[in-house]
PDB file of N, CA and C in Angstrom:
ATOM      1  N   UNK A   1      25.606   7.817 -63.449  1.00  0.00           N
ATOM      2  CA  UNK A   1      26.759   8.701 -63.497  1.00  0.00           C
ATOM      3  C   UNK A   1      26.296  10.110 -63.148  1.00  0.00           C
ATOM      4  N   UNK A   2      27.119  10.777 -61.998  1.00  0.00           N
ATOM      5  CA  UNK A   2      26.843  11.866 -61.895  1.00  0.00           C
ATOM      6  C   UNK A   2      27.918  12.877 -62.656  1.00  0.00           C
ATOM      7  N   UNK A   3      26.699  14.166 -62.922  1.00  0.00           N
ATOM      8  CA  UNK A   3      28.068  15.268 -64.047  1.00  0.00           C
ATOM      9  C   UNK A   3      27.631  16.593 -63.561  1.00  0.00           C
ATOM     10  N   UNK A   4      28.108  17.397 -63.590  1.00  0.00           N
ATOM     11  CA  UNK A   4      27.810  19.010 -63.513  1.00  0.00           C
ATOM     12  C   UNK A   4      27.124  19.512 -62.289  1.00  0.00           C
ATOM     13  N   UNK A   5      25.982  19.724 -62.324  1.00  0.00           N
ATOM     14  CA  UNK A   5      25.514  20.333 -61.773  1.00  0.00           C
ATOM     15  C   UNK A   5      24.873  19.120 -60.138  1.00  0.00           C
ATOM     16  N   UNK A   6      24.769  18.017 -60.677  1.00  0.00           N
ATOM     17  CA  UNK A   6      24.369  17.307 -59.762  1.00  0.00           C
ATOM     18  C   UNK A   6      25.745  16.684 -58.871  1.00  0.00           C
ATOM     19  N   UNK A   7      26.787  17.074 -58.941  1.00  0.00           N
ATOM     20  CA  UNK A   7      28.234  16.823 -58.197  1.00  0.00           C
ATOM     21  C   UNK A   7      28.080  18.232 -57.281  1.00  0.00           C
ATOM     22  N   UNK A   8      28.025  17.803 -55.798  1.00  0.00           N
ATOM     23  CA  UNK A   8      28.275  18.672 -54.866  1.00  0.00           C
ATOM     24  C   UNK A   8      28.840  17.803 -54.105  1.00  0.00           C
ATOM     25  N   UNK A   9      29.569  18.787 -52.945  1.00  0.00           N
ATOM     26  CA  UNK A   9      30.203  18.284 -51.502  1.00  0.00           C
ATOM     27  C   UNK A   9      28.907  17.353 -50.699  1.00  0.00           C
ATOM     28  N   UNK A  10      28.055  17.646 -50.922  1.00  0.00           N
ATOM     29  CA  UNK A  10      26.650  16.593 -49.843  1.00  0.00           C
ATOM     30  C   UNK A  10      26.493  15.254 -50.587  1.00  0.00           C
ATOM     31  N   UNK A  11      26.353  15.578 -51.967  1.00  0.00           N
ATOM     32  CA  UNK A  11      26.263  14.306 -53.149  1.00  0.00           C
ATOM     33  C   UNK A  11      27.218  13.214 -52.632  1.00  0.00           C
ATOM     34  N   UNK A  12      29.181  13.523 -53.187  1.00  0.00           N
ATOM     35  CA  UNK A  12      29.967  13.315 -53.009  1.00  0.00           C
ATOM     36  C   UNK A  12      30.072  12.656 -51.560  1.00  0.00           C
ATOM     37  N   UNK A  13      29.681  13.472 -50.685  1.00  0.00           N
ATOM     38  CA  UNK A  13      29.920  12.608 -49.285  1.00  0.00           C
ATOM     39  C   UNK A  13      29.189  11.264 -49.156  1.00  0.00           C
ATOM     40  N   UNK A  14      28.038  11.607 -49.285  1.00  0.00           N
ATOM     41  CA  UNK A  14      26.840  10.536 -49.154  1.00  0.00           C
ATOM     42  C   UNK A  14      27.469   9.399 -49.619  1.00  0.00           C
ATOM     43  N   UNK A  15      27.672   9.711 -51.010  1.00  0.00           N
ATOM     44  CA  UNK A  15      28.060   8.261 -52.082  1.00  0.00           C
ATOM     45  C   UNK A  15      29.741   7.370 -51.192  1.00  0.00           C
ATOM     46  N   UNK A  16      29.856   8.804 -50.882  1.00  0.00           N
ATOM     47  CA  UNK A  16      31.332   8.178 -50.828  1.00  0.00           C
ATOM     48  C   UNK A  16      31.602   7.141 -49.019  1.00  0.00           C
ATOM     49  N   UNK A  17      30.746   7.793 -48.666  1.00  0.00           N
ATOM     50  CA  UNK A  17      30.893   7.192 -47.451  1.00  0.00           C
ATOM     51  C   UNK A  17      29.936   6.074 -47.403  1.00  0.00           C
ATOM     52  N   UNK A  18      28.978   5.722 -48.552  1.00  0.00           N
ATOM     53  CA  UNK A  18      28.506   4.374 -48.559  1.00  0.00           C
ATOM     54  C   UNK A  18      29.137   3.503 -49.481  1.00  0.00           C
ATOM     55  N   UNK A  19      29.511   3.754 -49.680  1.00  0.00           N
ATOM     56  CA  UNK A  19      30.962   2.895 -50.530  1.00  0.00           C
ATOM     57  C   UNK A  19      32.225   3.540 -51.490  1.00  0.00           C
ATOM     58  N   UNK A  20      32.197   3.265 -52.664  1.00  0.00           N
ATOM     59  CA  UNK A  20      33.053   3.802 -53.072  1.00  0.00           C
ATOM     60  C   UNK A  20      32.682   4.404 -54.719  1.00  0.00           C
ATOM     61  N   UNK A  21      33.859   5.691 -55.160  1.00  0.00           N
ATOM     62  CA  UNK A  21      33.283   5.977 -56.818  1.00  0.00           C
ATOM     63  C   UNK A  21      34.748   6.311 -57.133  1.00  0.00           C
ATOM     64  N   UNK A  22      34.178   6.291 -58.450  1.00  0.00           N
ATOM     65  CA  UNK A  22      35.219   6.515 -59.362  1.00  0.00           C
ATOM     66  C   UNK A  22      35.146   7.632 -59.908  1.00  0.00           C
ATOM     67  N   UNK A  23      36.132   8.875 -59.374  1.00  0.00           N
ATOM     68  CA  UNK A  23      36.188  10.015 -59.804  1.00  0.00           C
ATOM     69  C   UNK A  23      37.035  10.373 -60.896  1.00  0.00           C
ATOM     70  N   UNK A  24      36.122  11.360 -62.018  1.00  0.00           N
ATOM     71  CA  UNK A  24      37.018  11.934 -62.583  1.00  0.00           C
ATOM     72  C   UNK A  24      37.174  13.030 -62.607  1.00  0.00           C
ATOM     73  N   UNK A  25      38.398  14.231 -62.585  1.00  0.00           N
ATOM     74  CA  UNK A  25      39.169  15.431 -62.398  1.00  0.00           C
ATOM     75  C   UNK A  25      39.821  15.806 -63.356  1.00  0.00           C
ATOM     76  N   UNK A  26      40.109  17.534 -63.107  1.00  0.00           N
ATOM     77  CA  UNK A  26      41.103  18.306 -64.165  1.00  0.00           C
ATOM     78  C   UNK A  26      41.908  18.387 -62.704  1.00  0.00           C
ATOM     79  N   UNK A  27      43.078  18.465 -62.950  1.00  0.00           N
ATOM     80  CA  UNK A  27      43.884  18.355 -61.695  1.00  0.00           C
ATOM     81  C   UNK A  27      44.626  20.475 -61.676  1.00  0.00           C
ATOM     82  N   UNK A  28      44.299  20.831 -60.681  1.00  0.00           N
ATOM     83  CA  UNK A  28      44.271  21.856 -60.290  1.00  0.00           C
ATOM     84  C   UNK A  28      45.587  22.214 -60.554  1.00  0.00           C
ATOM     85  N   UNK A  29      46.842  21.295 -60.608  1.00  0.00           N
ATOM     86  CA  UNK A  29      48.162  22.050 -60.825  1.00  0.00           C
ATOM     87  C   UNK A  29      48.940  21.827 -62.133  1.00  0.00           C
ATOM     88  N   UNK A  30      48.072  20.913 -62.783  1.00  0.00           N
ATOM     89  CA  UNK A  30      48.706  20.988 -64.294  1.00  0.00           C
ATOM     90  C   UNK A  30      47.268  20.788 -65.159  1.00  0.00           C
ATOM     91  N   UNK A  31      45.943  20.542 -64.810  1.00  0.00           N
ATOM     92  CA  UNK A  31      44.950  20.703 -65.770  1.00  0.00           C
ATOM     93  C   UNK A  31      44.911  19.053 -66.646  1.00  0.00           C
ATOM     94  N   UNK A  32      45.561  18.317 -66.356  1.00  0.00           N
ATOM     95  CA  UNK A  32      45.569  17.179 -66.624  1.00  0.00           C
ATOM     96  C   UNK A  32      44.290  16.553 -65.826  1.00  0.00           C
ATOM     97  N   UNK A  33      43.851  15.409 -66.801  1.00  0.00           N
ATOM     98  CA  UNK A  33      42.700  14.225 -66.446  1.00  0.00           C
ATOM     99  C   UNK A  33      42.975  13.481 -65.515  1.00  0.00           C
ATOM    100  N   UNK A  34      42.456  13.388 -64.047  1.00  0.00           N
ATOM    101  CA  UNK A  34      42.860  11.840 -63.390  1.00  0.00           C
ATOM    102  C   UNK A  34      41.841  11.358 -62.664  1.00  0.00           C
ATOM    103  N   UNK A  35      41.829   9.892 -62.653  1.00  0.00           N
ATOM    104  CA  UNK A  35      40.551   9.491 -61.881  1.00  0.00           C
ATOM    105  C   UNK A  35      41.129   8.662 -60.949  1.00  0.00           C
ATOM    106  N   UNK A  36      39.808   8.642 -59.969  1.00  0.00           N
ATOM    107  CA  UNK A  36      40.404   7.716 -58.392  1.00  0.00           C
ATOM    108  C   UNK A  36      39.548   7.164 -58.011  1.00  0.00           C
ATOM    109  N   UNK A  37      40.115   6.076 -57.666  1.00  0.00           N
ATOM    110  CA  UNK A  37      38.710   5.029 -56.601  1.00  0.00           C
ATOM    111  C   UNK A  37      38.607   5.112 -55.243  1.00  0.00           C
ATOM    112  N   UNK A  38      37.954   6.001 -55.186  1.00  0.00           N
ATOM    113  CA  UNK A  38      37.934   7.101 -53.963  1.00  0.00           C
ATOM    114  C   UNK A  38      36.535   6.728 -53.068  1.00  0.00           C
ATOM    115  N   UNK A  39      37.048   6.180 -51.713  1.00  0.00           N
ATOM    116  CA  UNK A  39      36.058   5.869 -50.325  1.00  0.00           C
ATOM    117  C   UNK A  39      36.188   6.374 -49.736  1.00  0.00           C
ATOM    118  N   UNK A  40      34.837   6.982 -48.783  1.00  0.00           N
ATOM    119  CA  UNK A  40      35.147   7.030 -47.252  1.00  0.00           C
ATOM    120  C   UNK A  40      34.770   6.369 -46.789  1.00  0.00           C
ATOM    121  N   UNK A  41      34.229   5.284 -47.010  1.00  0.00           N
ATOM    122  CA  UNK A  41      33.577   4.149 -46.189  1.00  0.00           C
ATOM    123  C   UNK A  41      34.453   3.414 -45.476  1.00  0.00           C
ATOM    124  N   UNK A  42      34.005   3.003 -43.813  1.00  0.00           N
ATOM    125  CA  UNK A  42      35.033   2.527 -43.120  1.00  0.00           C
ATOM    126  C   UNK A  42      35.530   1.268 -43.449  1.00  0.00           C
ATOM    127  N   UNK A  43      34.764   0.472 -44.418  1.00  0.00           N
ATOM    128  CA  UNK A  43      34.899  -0.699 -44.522  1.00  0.00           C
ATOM    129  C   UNK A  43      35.866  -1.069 -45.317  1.00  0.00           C
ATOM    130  N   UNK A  44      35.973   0.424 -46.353  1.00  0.00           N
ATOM    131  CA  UNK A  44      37.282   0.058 -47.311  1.00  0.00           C
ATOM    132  C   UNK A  44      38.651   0.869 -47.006  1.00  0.00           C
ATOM    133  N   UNK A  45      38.337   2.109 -46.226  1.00  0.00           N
ATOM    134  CA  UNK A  45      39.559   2.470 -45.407  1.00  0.00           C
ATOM    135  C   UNK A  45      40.309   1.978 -44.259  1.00  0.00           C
ATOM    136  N   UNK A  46      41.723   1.850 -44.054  1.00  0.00           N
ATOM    137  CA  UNK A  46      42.132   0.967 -42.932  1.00  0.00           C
ATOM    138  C   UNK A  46      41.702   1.870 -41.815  1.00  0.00           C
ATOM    139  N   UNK A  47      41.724   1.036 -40.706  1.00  0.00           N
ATOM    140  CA  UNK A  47      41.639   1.632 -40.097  1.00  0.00           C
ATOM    141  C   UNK A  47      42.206   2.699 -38.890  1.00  0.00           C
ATOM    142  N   UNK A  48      43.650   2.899 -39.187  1.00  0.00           N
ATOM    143  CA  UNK A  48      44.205   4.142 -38.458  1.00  0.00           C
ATOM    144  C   UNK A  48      43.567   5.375 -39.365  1.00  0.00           C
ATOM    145  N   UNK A  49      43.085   5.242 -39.958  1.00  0.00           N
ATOM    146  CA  UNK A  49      42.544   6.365 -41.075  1.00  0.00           C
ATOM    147  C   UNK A  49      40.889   7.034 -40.095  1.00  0.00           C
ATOM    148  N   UNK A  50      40.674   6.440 -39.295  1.00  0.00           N
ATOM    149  CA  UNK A  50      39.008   7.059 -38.823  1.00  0.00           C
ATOM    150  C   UNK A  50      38.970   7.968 -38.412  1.00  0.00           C
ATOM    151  N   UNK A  51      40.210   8.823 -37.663  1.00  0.00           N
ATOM    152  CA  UNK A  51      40.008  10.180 -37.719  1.00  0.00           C
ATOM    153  C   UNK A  51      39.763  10.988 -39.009  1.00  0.00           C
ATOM    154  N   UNK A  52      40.882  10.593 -40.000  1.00  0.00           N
ATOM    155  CA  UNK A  52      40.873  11.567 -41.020  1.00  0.00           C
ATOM    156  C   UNK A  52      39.434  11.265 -41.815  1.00  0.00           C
ATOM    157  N   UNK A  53      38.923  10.221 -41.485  1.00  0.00           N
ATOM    158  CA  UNK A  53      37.584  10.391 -42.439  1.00  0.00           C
ATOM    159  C   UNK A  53      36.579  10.899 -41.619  1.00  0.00           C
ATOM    160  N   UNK A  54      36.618  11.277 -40.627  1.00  0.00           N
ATOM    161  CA  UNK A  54      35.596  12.078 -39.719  1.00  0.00           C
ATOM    162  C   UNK A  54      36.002  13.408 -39.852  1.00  0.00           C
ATOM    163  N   UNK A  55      37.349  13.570 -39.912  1.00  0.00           N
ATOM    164  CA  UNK A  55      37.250  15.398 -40.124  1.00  0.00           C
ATOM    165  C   UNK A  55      36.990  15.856 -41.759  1.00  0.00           C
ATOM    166  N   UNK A  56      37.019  14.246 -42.721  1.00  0.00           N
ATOM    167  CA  UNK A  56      36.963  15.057 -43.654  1.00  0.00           C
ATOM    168  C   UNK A  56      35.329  15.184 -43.793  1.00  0.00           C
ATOM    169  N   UNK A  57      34.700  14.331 -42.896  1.00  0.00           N
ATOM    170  CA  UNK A  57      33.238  14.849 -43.387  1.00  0.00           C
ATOM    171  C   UNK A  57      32.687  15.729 -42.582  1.00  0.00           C
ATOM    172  N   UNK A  58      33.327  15.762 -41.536  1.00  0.00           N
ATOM    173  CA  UNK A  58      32.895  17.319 -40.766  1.00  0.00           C
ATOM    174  C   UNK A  58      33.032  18.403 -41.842  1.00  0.00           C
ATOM    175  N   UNK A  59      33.871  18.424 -42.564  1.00  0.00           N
ATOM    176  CA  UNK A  59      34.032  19.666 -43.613  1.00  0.00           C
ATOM    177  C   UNK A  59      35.821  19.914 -43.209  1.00  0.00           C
ATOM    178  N   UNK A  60      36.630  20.916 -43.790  1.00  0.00           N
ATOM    179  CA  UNK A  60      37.571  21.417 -43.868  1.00  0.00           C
ATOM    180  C   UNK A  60      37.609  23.224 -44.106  1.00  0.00           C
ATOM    181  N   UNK A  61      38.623  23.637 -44.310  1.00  0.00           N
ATOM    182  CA  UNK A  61      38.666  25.015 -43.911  1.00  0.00           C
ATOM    183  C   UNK A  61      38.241  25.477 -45.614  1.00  0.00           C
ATOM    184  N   UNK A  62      38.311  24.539 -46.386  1.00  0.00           N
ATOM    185  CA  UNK A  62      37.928  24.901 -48.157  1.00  0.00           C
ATOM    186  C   UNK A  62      37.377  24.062 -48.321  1.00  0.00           C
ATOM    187  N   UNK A  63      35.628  24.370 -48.323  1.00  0.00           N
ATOM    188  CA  UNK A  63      34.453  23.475 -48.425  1.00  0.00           C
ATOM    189  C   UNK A  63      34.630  23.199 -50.289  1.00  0.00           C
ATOM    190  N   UNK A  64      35.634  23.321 -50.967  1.00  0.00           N
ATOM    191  CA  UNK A  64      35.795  22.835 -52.230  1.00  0.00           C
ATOM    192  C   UNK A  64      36.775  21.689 -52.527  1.00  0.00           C
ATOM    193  N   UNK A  65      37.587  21.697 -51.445  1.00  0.00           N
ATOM    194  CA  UNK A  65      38.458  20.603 -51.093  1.00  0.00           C
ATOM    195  C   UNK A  65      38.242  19.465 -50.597  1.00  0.00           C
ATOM    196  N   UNK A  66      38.157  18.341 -51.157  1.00  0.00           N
ATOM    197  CA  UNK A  66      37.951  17.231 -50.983  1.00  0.00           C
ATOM    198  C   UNK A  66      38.699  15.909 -50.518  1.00  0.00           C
ATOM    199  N   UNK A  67      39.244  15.805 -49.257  1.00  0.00           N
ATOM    200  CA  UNK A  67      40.329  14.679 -49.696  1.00  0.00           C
ATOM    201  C   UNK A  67      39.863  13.030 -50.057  1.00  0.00           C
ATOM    202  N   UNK A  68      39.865  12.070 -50.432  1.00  0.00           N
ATOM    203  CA  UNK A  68      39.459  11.000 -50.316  1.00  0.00           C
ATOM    204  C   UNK A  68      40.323   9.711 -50.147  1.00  0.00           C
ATOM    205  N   UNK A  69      39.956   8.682 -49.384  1.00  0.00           N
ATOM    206  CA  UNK A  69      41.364   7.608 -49.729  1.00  0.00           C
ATOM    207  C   UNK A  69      41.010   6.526 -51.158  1.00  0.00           C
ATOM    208  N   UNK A  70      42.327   6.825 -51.853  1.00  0.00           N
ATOM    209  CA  UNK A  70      42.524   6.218 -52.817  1.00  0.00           C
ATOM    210  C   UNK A  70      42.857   4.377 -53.001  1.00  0.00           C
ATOM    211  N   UNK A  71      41.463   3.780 -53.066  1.00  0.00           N
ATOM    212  CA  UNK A  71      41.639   2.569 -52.692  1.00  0.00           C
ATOM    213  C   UNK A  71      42.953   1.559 -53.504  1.00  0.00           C
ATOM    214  N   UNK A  72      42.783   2.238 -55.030  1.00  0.00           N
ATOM    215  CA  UNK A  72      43.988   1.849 -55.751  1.00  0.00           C
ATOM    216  C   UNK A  72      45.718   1.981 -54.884  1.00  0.00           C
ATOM    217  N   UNK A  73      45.942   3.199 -54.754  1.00  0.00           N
ATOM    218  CA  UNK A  73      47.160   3.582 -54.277  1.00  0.00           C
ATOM    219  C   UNK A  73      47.254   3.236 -52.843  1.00  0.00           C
ATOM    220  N   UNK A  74      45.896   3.713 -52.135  1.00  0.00           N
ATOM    221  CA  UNK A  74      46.189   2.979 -50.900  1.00  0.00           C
ATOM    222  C   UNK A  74      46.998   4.086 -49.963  1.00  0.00           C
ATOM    223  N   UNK A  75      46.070   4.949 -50.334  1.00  0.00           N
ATOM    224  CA  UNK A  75      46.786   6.705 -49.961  1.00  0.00           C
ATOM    225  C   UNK A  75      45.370   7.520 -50.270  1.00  0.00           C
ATOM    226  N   UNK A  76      45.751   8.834 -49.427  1.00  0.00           N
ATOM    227  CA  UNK A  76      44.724   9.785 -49.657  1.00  0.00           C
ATOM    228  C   UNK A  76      45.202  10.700 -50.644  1.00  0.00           C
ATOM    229  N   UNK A  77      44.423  10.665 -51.572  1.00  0.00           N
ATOM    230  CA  UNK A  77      44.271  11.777 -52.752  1.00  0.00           C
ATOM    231  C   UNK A  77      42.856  12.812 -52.550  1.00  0.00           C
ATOM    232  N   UNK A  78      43.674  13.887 -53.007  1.00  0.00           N
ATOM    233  CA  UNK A  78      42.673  15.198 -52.945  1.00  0.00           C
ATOM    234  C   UNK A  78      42.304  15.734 -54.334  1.00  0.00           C
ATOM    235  N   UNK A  79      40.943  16.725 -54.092  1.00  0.00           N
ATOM    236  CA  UNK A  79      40.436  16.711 -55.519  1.00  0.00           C
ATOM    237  C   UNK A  79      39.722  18.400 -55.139  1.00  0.00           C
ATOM    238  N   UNK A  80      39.551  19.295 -56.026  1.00  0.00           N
ATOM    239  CA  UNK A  80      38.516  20.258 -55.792  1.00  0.00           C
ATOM    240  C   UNK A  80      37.098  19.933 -56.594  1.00  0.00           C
ATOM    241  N   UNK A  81      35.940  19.862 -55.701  1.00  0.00           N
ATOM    242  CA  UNK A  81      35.088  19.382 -56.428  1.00  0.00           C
ATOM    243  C   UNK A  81      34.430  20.212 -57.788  1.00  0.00           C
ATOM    244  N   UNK A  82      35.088  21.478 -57.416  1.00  0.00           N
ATOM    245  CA  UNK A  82      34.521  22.353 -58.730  1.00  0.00           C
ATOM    246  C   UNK A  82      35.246  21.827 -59.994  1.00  0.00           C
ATOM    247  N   UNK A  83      36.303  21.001 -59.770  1.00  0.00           N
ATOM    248  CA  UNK A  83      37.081  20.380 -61.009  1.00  0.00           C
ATOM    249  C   UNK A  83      37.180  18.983 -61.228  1.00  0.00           C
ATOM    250  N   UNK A  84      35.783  18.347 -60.626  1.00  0.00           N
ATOM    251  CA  UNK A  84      34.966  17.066 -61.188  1.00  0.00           C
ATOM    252  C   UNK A  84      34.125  17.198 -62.406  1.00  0.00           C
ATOM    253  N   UNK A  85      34.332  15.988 -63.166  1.00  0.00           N
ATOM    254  CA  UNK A  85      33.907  16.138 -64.548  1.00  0.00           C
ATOM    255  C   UNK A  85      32.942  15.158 -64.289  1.00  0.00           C
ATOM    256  N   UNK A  86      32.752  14.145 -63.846  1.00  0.00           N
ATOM    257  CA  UNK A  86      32.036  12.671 -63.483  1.00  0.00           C
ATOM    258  C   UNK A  86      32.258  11.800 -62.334  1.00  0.00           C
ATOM    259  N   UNK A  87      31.085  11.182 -62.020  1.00  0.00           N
ATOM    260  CA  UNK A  87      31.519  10.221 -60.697  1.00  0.00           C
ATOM    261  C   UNK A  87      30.404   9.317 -61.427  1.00  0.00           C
ATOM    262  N   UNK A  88      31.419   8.163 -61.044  1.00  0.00           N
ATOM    263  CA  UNK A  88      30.220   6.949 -61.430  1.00  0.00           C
ATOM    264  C   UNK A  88      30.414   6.179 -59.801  1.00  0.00           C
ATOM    265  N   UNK A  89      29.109   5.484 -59.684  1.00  0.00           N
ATOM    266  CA  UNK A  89      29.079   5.455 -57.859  1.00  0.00           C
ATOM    267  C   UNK A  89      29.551   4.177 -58.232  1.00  0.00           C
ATOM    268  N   UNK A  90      29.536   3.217 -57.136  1.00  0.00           N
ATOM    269  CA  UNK A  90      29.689   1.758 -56.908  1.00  0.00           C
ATOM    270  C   UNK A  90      28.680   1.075 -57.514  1.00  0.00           C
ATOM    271  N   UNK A  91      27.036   1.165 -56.705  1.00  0.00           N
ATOM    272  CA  UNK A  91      26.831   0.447 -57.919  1.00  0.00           C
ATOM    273  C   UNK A  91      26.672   0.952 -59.241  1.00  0.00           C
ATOM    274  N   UNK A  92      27.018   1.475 -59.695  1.00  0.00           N
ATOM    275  CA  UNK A  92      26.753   1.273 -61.149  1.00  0.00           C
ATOM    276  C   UNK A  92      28.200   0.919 -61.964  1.00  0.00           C
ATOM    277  N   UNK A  93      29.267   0.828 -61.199  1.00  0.00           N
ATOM    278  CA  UNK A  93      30.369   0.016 -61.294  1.00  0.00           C
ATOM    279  C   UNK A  93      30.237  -1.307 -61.220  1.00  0.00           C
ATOM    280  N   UNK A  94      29.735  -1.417 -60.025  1.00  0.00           N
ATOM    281  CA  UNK A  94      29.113  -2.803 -60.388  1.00  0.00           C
ATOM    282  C   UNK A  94      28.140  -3.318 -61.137  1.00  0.00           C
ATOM    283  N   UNK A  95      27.234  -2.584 -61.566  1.00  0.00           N
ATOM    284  CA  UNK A  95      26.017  -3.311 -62.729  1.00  0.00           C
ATOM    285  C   UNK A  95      26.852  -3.628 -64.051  1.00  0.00           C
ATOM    286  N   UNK A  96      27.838  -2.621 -64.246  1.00  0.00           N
ATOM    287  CA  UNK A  96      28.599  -2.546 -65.386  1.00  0.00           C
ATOM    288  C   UNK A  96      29.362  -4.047 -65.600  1.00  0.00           C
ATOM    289  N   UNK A  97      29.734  -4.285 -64.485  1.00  0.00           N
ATOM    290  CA  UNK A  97      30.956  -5.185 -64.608  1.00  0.00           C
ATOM    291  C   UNK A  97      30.084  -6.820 -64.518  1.00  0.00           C
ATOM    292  N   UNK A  98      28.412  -6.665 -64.035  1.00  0.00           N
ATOM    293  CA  UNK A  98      28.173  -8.092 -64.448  1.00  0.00           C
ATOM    294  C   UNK A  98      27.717  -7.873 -65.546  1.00  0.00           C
ATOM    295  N   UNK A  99      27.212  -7.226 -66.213  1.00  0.00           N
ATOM    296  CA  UNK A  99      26.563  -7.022 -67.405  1.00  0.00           C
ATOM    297  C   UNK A  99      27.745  -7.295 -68.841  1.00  0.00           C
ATOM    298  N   UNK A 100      29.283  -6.805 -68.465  1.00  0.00           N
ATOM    299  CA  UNK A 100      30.144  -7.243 -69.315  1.00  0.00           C
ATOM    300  C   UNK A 100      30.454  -8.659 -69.101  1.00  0.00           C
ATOM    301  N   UNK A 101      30.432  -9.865 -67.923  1.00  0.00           N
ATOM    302  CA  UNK A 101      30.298 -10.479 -67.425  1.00  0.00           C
ATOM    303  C   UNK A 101      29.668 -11.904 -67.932  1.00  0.00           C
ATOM    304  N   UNK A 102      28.601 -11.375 -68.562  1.00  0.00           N
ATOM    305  CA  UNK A 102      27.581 -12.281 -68.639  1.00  0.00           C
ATOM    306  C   UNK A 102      27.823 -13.241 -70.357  1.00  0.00           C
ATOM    307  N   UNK A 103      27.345 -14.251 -70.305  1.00  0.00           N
ATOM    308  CA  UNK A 103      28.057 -14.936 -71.499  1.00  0.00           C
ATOM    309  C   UNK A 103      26.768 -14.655 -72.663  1.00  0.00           C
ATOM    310  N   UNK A 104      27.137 -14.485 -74.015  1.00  0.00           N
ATOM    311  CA  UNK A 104      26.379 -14.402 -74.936  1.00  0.00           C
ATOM    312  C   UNK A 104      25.741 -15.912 -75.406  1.00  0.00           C
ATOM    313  N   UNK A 105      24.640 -15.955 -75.569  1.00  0.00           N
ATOM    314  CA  UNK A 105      24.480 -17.253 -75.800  1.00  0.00           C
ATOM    315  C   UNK A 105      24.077 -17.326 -76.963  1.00  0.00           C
TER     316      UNK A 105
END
């Protein structure tokens, strides 16, 4: 899990464009909690979307602005990264989920 100081725009890209994370946010217009399962990876974005994920990693005109596509909704949701609280990447979404997984014997 990444928190604070180790959440940047280079972090964020990297992870995100090799698969996918689960972000969490204070949402910039009411300060409310929300999280997203947020890719840029082409494999999980459709694909009329490959422009917008190339300009978003070229950067944008507010290198704090983040957009990402929201694999849940199935839409692009935006985030400022200065108002990330946590990202947990893929795998460790996935270690999580065999590890709950696994039968007690």
């Amino acid at each position: 899990m990444l928190k604070g100081k180790e959440i940047n725009r280079k972090v964020l890209l990297e992870h995100l464009s090799q698969g996918f994370c689960k972000i969490q946010f204070r949402k910039a217009t009411n300060g409310r909690f929300r999280s997203v399962f947020g890719t840029l990876n082409m494999k999980n974005v459709p694909a009329k979307y490959t422009k917008s994920v190339e300009k978003t990693i070229k950067g944008s005109e507010d290198p704090n602005l983040l957009p990402v596509y929201d694999m849940v909704a199935g839409d692009w949701k935006s985030f400022y990264i200065s108002n990330v609280l946590y990202v947990t990447t893929e795998e460790e979404l996935r270690g999580k989920r065999k590890k709950n997984t696994k039968k007690k014997e």
